[in-house]
Protein backbone atom coordinates (compact mmCIF):
# COMPACT_ATOMS: atom_id res chain seq x y z
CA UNK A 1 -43.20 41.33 -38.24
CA UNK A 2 -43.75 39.82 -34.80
CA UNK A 3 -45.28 37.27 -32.85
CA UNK A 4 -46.18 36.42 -29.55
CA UNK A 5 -47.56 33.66 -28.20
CA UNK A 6 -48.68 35.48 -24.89
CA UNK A 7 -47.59 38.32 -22.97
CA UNK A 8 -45.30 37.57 -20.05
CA UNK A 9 -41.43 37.12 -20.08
CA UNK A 10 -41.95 33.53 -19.29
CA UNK A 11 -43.47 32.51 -23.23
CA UNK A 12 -40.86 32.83 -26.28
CA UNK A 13 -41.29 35.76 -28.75
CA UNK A 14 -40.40 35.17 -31.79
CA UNK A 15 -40.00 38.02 -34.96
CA UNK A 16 -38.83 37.49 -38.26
CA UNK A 17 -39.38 38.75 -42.04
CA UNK A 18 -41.90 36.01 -42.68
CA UNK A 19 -44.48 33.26 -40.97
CA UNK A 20 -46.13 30.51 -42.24
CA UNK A 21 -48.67 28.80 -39.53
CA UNK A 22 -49.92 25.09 -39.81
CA UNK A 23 -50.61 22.12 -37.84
CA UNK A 24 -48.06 19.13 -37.44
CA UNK A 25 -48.47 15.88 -36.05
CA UNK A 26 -51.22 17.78 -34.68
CA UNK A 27 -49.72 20.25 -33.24
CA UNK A 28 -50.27 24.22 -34.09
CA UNK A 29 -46.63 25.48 -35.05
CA UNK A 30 -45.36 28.46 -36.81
CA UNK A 31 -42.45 28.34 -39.32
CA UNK A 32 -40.52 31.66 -39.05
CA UNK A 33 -37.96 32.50 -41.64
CA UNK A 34 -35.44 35.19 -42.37
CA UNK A 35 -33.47 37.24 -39.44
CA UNK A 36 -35.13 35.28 -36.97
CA UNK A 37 -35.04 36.71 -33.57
CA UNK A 38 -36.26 34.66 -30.58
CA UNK A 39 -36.30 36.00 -27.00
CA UNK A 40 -37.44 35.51 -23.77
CA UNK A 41 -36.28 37.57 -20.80
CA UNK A 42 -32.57 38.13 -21.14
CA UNK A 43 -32.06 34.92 -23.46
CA UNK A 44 -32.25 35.94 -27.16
CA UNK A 45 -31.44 33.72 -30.46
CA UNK A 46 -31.30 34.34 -33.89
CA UNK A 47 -31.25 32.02 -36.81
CA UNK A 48 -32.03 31.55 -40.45
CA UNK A 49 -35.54 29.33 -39.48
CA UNK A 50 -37.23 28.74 -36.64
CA UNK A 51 -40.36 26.40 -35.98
CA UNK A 52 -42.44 27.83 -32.77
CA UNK A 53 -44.28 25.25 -31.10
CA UNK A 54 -47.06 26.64 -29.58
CA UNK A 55 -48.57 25.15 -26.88
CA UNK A 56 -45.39 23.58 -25.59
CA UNK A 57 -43.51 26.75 -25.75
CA UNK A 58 -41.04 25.57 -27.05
CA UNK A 59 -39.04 26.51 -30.50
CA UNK A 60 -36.56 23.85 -33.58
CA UNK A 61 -33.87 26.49 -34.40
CA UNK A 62 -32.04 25.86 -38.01
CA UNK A 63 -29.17 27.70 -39.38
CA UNK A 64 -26.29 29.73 -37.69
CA UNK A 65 -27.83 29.90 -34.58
CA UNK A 66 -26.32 32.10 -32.47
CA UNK A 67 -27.55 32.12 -28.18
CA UNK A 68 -26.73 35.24 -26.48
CA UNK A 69 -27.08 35.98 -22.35
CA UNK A 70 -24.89 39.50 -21.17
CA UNK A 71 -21.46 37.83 -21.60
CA UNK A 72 -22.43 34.70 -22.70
CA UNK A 73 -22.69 33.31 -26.40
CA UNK A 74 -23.79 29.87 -27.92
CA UNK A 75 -23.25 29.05 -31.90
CA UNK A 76 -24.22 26.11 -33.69
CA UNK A 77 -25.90 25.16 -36.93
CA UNK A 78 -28.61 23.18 -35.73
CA UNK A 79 -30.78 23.13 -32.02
CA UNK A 80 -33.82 23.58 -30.03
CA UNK A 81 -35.11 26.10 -27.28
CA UNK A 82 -37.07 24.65 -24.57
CA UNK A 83 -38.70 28.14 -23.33
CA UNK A 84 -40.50 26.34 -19.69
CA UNK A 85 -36.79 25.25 -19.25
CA UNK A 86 -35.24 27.83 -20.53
CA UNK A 87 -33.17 25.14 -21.70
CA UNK A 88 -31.04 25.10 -25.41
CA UNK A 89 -29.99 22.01 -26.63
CA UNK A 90 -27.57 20.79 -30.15
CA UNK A 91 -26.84 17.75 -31.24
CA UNK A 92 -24.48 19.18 -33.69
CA UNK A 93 -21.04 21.01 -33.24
CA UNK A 94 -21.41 23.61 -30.81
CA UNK A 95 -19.33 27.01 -29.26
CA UNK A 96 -19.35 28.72 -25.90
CA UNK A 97 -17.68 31.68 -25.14
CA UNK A 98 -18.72 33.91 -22.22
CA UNK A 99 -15.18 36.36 -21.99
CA UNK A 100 -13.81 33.61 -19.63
CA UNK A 101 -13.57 30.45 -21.85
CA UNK A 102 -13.91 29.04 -24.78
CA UNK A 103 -15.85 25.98 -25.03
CA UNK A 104 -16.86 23.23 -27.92
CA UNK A 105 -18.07 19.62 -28.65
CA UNK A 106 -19.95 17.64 -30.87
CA UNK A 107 -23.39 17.72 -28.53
CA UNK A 108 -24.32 20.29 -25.99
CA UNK A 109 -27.21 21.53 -23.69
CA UNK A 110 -27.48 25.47 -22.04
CA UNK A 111 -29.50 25.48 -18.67
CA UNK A 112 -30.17 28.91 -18.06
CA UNK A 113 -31.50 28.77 -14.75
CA UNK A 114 -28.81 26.83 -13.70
CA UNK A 115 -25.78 28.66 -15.65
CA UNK A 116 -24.68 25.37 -16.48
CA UNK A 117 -23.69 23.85 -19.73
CA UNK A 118 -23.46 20.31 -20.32
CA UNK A 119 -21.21 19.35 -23.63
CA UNK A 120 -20.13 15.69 -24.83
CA UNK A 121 -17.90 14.19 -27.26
CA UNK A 122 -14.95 15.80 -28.31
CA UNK A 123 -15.02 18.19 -25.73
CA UNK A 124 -12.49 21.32 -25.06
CA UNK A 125 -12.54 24.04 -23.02
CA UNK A 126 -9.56 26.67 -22.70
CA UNK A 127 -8.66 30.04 -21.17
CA UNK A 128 -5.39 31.80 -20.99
CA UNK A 129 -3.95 29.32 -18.53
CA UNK A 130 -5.27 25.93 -18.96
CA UNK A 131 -7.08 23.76 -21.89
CA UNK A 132 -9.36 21.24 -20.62
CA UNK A 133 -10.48 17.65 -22.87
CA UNK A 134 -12.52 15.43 -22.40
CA UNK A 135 -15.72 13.22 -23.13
CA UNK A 136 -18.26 14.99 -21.05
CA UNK A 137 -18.24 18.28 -19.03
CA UNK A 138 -20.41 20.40 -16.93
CA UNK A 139 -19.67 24.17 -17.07
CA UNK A 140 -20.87 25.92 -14.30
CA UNK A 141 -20.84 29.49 -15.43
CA UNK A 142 -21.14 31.58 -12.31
CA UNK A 143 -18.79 29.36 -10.32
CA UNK A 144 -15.96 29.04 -13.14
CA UNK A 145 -15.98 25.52 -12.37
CA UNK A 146 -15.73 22.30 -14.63
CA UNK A 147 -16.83 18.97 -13.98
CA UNK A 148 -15.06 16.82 -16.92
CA UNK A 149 -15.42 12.82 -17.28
CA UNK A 150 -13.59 9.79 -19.12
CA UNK A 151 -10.46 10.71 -20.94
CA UNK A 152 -9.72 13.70 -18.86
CA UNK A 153 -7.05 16.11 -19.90
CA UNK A 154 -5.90 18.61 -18.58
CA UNK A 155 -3.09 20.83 -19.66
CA UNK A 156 -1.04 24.24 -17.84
CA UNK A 157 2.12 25.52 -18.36
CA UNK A 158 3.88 23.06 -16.12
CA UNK A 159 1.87 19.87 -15.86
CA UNK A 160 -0.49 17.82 -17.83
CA UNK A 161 -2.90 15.83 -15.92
CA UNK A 162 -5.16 12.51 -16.98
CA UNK A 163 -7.66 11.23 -14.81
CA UNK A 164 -11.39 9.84 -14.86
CA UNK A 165 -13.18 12.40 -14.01
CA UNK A 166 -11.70 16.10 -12.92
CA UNK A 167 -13.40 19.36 -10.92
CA UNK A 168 -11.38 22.32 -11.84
CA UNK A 169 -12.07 25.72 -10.34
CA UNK A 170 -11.01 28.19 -13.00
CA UNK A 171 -10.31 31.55 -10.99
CA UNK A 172 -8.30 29.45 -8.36
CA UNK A 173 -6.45 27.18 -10.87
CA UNK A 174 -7.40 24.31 -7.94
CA UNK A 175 -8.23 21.03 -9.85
CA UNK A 176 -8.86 17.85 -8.14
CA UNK A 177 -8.64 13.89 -9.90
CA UNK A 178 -10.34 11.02 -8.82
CA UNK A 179 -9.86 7.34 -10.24
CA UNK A 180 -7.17 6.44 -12.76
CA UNK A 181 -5.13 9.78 -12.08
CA UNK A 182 -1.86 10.54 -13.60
CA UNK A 183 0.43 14.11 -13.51
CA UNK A 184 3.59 14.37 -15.40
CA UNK A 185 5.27 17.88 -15.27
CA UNK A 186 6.56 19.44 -18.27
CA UNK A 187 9.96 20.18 -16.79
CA UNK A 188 11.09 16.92 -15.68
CA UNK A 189 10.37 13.47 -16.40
CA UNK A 190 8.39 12.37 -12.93
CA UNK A 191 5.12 10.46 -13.29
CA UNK A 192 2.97 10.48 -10.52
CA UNK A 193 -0.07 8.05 -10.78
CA UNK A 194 -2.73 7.75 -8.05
CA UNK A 195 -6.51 7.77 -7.98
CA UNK A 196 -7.01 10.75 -5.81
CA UNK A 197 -5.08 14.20 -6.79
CA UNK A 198 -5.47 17.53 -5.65
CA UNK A 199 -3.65 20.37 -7.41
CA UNK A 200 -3.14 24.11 -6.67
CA UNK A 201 -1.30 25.74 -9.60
CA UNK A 202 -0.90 28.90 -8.09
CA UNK A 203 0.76 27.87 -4.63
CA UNK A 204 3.08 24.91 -7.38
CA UNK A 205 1.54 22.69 -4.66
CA UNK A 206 0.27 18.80 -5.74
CA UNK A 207 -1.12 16.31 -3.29
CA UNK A 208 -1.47 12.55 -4.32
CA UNK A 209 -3.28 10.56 -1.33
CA UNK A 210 -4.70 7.75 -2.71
CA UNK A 211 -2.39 5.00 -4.05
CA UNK A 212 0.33 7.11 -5.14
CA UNK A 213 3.02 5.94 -7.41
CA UNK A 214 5.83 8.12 -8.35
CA UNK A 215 7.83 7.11 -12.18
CA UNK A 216 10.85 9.02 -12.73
CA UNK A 217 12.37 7.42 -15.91
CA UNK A 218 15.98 7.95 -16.98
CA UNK A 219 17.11 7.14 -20.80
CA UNK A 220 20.34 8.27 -20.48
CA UNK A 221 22.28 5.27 -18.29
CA UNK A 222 21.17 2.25 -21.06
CA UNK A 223 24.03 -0.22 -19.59
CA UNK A 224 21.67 -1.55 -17.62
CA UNK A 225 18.66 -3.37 -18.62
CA UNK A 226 16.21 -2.31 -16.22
CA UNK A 227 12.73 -2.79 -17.64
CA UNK A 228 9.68 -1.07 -15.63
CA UNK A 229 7.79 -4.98 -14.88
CA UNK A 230 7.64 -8.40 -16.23
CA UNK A 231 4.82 -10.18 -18.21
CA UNK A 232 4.07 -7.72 -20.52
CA UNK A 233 5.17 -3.89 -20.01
CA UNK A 234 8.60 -4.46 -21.15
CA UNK A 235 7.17 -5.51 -24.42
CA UNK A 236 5.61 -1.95 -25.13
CA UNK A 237 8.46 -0.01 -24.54
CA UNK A 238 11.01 -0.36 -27.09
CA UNK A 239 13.83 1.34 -25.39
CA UNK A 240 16.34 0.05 -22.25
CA UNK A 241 15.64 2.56 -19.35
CA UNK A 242 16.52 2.73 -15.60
CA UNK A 243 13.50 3.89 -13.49
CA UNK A 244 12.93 5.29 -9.88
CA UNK A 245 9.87 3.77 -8.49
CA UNK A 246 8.25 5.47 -5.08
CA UNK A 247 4.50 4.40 -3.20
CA UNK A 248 3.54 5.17 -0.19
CA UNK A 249 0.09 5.96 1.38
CA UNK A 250 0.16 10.00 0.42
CA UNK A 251 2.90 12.21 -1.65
CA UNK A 252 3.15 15.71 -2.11
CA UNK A 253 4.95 17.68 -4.80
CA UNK A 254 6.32 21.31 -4.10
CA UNK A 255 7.14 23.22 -7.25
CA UNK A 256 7.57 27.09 -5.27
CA UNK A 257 11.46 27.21 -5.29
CA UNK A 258 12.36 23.63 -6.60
CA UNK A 259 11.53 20.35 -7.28
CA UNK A 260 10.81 18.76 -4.09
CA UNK A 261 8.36 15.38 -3.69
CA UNK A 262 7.83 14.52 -0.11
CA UNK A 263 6.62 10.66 0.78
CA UNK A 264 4.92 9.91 3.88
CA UNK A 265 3.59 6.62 5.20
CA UNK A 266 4.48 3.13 4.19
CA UNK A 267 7.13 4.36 1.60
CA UNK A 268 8.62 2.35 -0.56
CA UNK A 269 11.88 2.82 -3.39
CA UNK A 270 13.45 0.96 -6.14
CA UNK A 271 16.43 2.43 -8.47
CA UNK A 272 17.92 -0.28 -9.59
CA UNK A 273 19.85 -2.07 -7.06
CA UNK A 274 19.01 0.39 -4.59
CA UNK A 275 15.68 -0.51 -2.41
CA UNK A 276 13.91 1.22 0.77
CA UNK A 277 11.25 1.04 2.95
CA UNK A 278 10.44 3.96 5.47
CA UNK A 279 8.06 6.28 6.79
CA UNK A 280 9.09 9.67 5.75
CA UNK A 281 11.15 10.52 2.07
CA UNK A 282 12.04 13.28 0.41
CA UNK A 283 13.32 13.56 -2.86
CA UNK A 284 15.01 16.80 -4.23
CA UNK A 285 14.41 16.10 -8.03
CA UNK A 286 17.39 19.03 -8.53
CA UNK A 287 19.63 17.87 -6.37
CA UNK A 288 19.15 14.43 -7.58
CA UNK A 289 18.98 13.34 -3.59
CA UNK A 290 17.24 11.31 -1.62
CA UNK A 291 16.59 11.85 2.42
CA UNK A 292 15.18 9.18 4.68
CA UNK A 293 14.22 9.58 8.20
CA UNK A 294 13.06 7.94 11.32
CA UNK A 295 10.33 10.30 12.29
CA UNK A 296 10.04 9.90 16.38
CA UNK A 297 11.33 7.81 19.26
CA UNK A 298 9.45 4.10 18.67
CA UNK A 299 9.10 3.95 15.51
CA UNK A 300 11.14 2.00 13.06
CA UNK A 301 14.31 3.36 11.23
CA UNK A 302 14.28 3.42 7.93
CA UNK A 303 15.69 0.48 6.18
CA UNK A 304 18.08 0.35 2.65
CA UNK A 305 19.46 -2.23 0.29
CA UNK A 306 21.87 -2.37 -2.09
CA UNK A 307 22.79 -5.21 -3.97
CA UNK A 308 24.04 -7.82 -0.95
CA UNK A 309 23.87 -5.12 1.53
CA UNK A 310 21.71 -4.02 4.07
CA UNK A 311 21.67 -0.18 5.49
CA UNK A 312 19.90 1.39 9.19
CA UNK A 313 20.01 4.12 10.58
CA UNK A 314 17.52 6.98 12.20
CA UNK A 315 18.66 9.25 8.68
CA UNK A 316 19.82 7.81 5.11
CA UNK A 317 20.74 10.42 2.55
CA UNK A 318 21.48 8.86 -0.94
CA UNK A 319 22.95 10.98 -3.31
CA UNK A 320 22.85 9.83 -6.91
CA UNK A 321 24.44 10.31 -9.99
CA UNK A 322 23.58 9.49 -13.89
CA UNK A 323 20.83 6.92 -12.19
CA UNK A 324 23.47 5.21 -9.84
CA UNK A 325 24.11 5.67 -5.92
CA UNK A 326 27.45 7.45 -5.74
CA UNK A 327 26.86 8.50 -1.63
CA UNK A 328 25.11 6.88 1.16
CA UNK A 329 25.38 8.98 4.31
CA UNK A 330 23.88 7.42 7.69
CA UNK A 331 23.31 9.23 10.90
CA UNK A 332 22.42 8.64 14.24
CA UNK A 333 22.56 4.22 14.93
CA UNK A 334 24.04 3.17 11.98
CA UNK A 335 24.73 0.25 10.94
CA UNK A 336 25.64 -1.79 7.92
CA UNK A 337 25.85 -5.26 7.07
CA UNK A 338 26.25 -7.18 3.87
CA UNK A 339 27.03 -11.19 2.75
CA UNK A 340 29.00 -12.45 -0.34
CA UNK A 341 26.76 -14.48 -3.22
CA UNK A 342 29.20 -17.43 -2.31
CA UNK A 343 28.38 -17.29 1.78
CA UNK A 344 25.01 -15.89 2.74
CA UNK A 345 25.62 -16.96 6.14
CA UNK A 346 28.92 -14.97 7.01
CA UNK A 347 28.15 -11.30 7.55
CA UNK A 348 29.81 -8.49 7.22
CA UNK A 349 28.79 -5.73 9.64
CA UNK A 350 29.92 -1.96 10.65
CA UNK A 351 27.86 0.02 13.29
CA UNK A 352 28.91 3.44 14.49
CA UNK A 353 27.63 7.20 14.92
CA UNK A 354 27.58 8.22 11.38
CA UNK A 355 28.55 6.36 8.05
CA UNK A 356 29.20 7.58 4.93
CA UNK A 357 29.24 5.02 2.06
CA UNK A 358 31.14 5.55 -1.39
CA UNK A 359 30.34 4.31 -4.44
CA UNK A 360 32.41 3.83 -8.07
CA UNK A 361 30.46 3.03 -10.99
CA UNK A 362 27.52 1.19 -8.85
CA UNK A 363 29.92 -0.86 -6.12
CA UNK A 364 31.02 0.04 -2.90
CA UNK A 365 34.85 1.59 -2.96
CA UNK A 366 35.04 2.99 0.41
CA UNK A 367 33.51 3.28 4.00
CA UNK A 368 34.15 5.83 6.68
CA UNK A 369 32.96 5.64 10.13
CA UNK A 370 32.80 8.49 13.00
CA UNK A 371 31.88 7.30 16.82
CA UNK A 372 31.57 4.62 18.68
CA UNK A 373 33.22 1.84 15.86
CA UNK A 374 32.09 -1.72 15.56
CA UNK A 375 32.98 -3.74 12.72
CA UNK A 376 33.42 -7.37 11.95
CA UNK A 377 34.58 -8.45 8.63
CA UNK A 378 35.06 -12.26 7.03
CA UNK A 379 38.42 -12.92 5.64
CA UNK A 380 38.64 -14.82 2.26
CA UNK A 381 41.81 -16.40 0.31
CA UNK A 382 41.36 -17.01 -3.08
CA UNK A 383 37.35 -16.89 -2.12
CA UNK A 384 38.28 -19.48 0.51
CA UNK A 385 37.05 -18.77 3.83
CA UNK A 386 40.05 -17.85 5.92
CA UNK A 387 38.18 -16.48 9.32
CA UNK A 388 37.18 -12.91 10.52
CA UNK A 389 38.59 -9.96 12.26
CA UNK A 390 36.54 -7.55 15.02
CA UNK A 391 37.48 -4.73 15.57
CA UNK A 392 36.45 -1.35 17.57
CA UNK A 393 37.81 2.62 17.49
CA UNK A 394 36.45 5.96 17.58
CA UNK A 395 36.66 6.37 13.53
CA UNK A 396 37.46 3.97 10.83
CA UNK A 397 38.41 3.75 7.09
CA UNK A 398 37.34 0.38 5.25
CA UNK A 399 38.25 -0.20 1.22
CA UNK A 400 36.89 -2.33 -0.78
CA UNK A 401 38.15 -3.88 -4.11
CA UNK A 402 35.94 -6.34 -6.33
CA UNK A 403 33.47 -6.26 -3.67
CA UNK A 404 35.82 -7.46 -1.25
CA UNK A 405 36.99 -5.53 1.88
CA UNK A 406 40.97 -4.83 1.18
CA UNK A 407 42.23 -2.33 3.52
CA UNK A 408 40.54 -1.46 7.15
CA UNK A 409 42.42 1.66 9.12
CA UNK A 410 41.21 2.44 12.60
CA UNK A 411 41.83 5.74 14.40
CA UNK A 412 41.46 6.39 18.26
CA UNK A 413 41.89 3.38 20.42
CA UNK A 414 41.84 0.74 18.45
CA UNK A 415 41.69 -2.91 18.72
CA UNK A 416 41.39 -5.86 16.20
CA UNK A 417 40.95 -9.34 17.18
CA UNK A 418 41.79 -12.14 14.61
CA UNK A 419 39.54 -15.14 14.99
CA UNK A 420 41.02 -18.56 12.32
CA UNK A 421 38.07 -20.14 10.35
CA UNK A 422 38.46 -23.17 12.82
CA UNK A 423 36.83 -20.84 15.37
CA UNK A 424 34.19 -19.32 12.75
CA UNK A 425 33.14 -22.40 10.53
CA UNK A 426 29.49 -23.09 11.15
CA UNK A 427 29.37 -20.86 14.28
CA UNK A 428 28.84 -17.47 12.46
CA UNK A 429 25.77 -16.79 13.73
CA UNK A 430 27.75 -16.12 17.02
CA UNK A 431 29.50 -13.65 15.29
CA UNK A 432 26.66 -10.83 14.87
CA UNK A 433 26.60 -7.37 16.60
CA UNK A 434 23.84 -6.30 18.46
CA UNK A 435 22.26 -3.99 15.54
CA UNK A 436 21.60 -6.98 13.51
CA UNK A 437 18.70 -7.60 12.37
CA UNK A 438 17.75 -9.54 8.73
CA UNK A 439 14.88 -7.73 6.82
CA UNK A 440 13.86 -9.79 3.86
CA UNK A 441 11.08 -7.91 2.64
CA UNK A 442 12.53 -5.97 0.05
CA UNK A 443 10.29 -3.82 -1.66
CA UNK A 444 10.14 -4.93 -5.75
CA UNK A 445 9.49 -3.01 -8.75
CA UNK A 446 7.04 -5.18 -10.29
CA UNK A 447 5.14 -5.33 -6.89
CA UNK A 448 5.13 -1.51 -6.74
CA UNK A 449 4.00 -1.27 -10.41
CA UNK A 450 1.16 -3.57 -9.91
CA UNK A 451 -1.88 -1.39 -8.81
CA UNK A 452 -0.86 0.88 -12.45
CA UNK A 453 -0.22 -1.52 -14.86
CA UNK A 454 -2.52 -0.82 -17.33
CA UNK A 455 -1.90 2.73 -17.13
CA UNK A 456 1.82 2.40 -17.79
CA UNK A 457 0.54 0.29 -20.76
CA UNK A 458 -1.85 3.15 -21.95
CA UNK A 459 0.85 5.86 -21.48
CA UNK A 460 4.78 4.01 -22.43
């Protein structure tokens, strides 16, 4: 049996095996049970019950009610048809699937004319390549795009991103964050938080330009307590980790052929001992290296510390190993200095072509110069002050044992002058090579952390 309310495929018909017409609240309905089918252009519905509103055009749909468009399907158990609209809404659990995703939630609306759906609470959406959760999304059909909000997830074979709200385009795998963003990749243990991300999955590209943060954390070297901040984080994390911390004004991750993270602007690094500031890094997660560079003529070099020393030059390459420096290579103006904790006054300097710094179990073992040789290094008996030597070659070997310089070999015209502490004692600052220059503003961890604290909480 079937009825219509008028001809027209604007107005809902409605068939089923029985009717029962009355009037409530005033209103002329009809009750329509048993295969209901309800259609209206291309839209149809079926159901155990329906209740057809007349005038309003409009229709209550009970009992495994199942929305069909070409592709597109809609089940739920309870929900209403809004025929002007050509709108379906639930308020309980509900299904999409239209051959490209899969999408549910506890609530959800169907605009028609729009090919959008709108779900909330508890809502997922997955294809072959990505599951999406969240608290509310938009689905625009046609477009394959997703507009997702608060406690955004979203997952792919290599990273898992967590932001505030997320667009993701579904046939381009492009998916950009805003506010409160966060990407960890499944394959290493990098964090990069931010509040602006952009991510294309198919070019392994990621771009982080607003506030970016990089977290790498390393369990495996626990002799050193090196908590992520003070005042609070370290209580939520039960374990001792180390932990590289990078910011800078944009980063960008390459995933193509390795792991690659470039920093540009502002950077700044803590490992540790091991500080920077400069305006260009790159970090080859593989390689466990770090490069440094001065990026054109006028601007400043980049700058490194590590523990009591201080390290310049146009390009820094740290190479690390187990979460510790083992190789500091400087090119082009280098120059190092550094001070003993017992005489912050008296410093040691070295300034050539190239320098290439050693390191044994976190301290310094052994310095080689190439070009151009400057050096000037305090002498010390029994931690006495005993004067300084200056020196100058075309290469140079310097060893170091217990922090202490203990064997200095110069090649290619060399000369040494001895100068007795009589001649030093409160006069060192006459005693300081032309390179020298004290930065004090060394970048700290708890500084860097501060714009993500609560998210560390949330996710450590």
């Amino acid at each position: 049996m079937g009825f219509a309310q008028k001809a027209g495929s604007e107005y809902i018909t409605v068939t089923g095996d029985s009717l029962v017409g009355k009037i409530l609240n005033g209103e002329t309905v009809r009750e329509v049970y048993g295969k209901v089918v309800l259609t209206q252009g291309n839209i149809k519905i079926t159901c155990n019950k329906a209740i057809q509103f007349i005038v309003r055009n409009d229709a209550e749909l009970i009992g495994n009610v199942v929305v069909t468009q070409e592709n597109l399907t809609i089940t739920t158990e309870r929900g209403f048809y809004y025929g002007n609209l050509k709108k379906a809404e639930t308020k309980s659990k509900v299904k999409l699937d239209d051959k490209k995703v899969i999408l549910t939630a506890d609530i959800g609306d169907y605009y028609f004319n729009e090919d959008r759906a709108y779900f909330k609470n508890n809502v997922k959406l997955y294809d072959t390549a990505t599951t999406l959760t969240s608290n509310e999304l938009n689905y625009y059909q046609n477009e394959n795009r997703a507009v997702a909000t608060t406690n955004v997830k979203i997952v792919d074979a290599e990273n898992v991103i967590t932001a505030d709200t997320v667009e993701h385009f579904r046939s381009t795998r492009v998916t950009i964050a805003k506010s409160r963003v966060k990407i960890s990749n499944n394959k290493n243990n990098i964090v990069i938080f931010g509040n602006h991300l952009e991510d294309y999955a198919k070019k392994k590209y990621t771009i982080v330009n607003l506030n970016p943060v990089l977290i790498q954390i390393d369990t495996s070297y626990t002799t050193q307590n090196d908590s992520l901040t003070s005042g609070g984080i370290e209580d939520s994390i039960a374990m001792v980790i180390d932990t590289l911390v990078i910011s800078a004004l944009a980063m960008e991750s390459f995933r193509d052929t390795s792991n690659i993270f470039i920093a540009r602007d502002s950077v700044e690094i803590v490992r540790g001992s091991f500080a920077s500031k400069n305006a260009h890094t790159i970090y080859y997660k593989d390689e466990d290296k770090i490069a440094t560079m001065k990026m054109s003529e006028g601007r400043p070099q980049p700058i490194m510390w590590y523990e009591n020393s201080q390290i310049t030059g146009d390009s820094i390459l740290i190479y690390l190993n187990e979460s510790r420096v083992k190789l500091v290579e400087i090119t082009k103006q280098a120059f190092i200095h550094s001070h003993q904790d017992l005489f912050h006054n008296r410093f040691d300097q070295v300034s050539g072509n190239k320098i290439n710094v050693e390191f044994v179990n976190g301290e310094i073992k052994k310095t080689d110069i190439y070009g151009s040789v400057y050096a000037i290094y305090y002498l010390y008996d029994d931690n006495n002050p005993n004067g300084l030597t200056k020196s100058s070659s075309q290469s140079a070997e310097i060893k170091f044992t217990d922090k202490q310089v203990s064997e200095v070999r110069l090649f290619g015209s060399p000369t040494s002058d001895y100068y007795p502490e009589n001649m030093v004692e409160d006069r060192e600052r006459e005693y300081l090579l032309p390179q020298f220059i004290l930065f004090d503003s060394v970048p700290n961890k708890n500084q860097l952390l501060k714009s993500i604290t609560n998210q560390i909480k949330e996710n450590f």
